[in-house]
C-alpha atoms as a PDB file:
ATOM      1  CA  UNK A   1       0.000   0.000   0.000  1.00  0.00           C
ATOM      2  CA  UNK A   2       1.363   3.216  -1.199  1.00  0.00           C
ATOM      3  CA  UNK A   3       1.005   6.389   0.934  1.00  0.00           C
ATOM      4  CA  UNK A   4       1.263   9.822  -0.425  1.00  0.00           C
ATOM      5  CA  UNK A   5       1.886  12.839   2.166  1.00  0.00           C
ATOM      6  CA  UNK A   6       3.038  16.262   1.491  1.00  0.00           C
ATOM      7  CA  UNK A   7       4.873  18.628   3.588  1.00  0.00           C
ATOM      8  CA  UNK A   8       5.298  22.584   3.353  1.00  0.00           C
ATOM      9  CA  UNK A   9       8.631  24.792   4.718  1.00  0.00           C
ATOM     10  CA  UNK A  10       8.388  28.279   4.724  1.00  0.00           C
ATOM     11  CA  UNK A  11      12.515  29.620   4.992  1.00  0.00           C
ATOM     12  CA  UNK A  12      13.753  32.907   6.856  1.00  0.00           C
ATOM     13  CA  UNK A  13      13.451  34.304   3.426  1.00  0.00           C
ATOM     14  CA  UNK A  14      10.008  33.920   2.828  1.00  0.00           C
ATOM     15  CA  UNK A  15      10.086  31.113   0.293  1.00  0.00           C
ATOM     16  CA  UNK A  16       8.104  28.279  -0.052  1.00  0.00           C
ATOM     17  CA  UNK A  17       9.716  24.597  -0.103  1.00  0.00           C
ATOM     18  CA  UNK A  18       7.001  22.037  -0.967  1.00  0.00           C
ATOM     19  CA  UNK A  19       7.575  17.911  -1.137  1.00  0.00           C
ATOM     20  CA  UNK A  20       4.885  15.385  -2.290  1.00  0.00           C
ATOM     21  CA  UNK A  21       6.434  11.971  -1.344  1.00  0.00           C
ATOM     22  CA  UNK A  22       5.149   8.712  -2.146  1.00  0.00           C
ATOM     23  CA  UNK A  23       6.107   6.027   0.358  1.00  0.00           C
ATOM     24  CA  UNK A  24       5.300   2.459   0.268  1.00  0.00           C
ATOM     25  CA  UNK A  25       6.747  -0.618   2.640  1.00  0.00           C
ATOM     26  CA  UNK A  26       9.052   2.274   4.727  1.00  0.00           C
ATOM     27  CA  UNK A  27      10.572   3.460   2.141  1.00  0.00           C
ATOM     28  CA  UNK A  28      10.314   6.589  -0.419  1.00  0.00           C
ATOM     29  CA  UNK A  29       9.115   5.836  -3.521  1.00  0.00           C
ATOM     30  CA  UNK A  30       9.037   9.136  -4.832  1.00  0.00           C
ATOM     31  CA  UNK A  31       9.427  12.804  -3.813  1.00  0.00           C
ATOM     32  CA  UNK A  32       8.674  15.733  -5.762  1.00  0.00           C
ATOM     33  CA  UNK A  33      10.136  19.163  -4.977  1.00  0.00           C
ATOM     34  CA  UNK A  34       8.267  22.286  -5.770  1.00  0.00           C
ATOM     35  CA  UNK A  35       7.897  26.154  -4.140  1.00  0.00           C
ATOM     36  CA  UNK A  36       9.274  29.743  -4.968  1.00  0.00           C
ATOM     37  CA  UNK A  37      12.561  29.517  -4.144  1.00  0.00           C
ATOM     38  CA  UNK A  38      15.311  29.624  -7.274  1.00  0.00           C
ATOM     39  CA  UNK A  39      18.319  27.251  -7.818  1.00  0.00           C
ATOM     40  CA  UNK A  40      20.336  26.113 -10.575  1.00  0.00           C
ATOM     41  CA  UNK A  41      20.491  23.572 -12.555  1.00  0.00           C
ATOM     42  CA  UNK A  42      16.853  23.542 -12.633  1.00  0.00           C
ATOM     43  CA  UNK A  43      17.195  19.954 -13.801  1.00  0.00           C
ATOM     44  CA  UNK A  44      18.662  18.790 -10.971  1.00  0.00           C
ATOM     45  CA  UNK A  45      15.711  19.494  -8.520  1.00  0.00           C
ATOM     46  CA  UNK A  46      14.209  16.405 -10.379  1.00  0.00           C
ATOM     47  CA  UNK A  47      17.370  14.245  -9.471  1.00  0.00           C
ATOM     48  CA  UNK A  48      16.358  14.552  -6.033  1.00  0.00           C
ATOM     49  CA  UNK A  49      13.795  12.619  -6.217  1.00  0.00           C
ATOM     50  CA  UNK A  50      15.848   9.806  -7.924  1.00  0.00           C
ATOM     51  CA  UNK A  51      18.403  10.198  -5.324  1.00  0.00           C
ATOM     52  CA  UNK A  52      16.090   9.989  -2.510  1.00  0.00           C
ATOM     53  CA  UNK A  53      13.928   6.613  -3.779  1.00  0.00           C
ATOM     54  CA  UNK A  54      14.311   3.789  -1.988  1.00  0.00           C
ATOM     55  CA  UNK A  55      15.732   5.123   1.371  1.00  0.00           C
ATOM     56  CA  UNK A  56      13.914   4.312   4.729  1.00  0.00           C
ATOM     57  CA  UNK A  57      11.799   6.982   6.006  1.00  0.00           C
ATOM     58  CA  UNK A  58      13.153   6.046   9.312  1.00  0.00           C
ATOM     59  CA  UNK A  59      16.815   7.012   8.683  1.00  0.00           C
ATOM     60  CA  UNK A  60      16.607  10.419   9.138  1.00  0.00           C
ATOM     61  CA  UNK A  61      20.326  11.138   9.301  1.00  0.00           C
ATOM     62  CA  UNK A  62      20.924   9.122   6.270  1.00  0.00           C
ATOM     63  CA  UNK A  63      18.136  11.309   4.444  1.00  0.00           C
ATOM     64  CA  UNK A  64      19.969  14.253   5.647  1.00  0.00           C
ATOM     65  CA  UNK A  65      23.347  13.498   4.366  1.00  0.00           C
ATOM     66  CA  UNK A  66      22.084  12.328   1.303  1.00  0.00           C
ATOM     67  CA  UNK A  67      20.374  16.294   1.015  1.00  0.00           C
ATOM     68  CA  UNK A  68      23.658  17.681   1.957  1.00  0.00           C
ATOM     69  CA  UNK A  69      25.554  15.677  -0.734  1.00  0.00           C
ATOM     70  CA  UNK A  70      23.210  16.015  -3.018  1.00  0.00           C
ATOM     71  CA  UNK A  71      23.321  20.162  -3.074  1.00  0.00           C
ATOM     72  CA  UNK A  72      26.889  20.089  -2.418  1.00  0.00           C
ATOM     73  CA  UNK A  73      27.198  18.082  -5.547  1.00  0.00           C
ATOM     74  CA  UNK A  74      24.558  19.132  -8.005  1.00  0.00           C
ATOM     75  CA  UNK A  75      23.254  22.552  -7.407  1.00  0.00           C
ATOM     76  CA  UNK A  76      25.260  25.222  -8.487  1.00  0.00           C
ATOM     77  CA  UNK A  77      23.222  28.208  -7.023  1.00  0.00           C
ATOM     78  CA  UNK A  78      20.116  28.314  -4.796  1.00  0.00           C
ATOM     79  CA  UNK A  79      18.359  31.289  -3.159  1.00  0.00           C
ATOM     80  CA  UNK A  80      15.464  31.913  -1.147  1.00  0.00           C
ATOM     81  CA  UNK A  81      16.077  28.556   0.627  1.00  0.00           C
ATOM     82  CA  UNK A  82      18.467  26.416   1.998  1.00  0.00           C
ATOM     83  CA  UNK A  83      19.280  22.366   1.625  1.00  0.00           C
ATOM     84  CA  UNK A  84      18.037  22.553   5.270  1.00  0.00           C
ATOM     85  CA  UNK A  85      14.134  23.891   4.005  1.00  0.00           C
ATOM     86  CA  UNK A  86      14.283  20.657   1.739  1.00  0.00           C
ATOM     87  CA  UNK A  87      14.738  18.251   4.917  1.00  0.00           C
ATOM     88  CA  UNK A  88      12.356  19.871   6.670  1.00  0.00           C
ATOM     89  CA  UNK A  89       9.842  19.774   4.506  1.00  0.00           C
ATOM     90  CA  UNK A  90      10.382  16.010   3.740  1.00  0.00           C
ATOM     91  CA  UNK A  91      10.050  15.277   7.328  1.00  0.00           C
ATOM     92  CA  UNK A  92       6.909  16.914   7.674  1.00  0.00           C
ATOM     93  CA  UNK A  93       5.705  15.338   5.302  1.00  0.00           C
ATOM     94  CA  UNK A  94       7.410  12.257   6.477  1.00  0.00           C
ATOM     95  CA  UNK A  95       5.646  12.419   9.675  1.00  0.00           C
ATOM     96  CA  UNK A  96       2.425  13.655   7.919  1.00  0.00           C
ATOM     97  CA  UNK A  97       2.396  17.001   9.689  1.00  0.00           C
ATOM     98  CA  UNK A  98       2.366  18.931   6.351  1.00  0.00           C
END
């Protein structure tokens, strides 16, 4: 049975980070990023979700590193939030708080 949750982060800024995650058995099946926040490559927002799928949605640290790496790695420039918005809004919606 798959579940499908969304979570909402509003940064310092004022930006919006939204996730719709998909999880089934523990684990995320999918995650889609969306909001008003800015970041380059705009490709590589849609790589999160690949890089996220298939982690359990009890590993929170692993999660977070795999954020951190992620941005470190693939997004040149990002502005009106921070890798940090992203995790938060995944564990809301995680947690189903979103």
């Amino acid at each position: 049975m798959e579940l499908r949750r969304h979570g909402i982060q509003r940064s310092i800024h004022g930006k919006t980070v939204r996730v719709c995650v998909t999880i089934s058995e523990g684990r995320i099946v999918n995650a889609v990023f969306t909001g008003d926040f800015f970041g380059e490559p705009v490709e590589a927002f849609q790589e999160l979700s690949r890089v996220l799928a298939g982690l359990k949605i009890t590993e929170n640290e692993k999660i977070d590193e795999v954020i951190d790496k992620f941005f470190e790695e693939k997004v040149t420039w990002l502005a009106g939030a921070s890798p940090e918005d992203f995790k938060l809004a995944l564990i809301k919606a995680i947690e189903g708080a979103g």
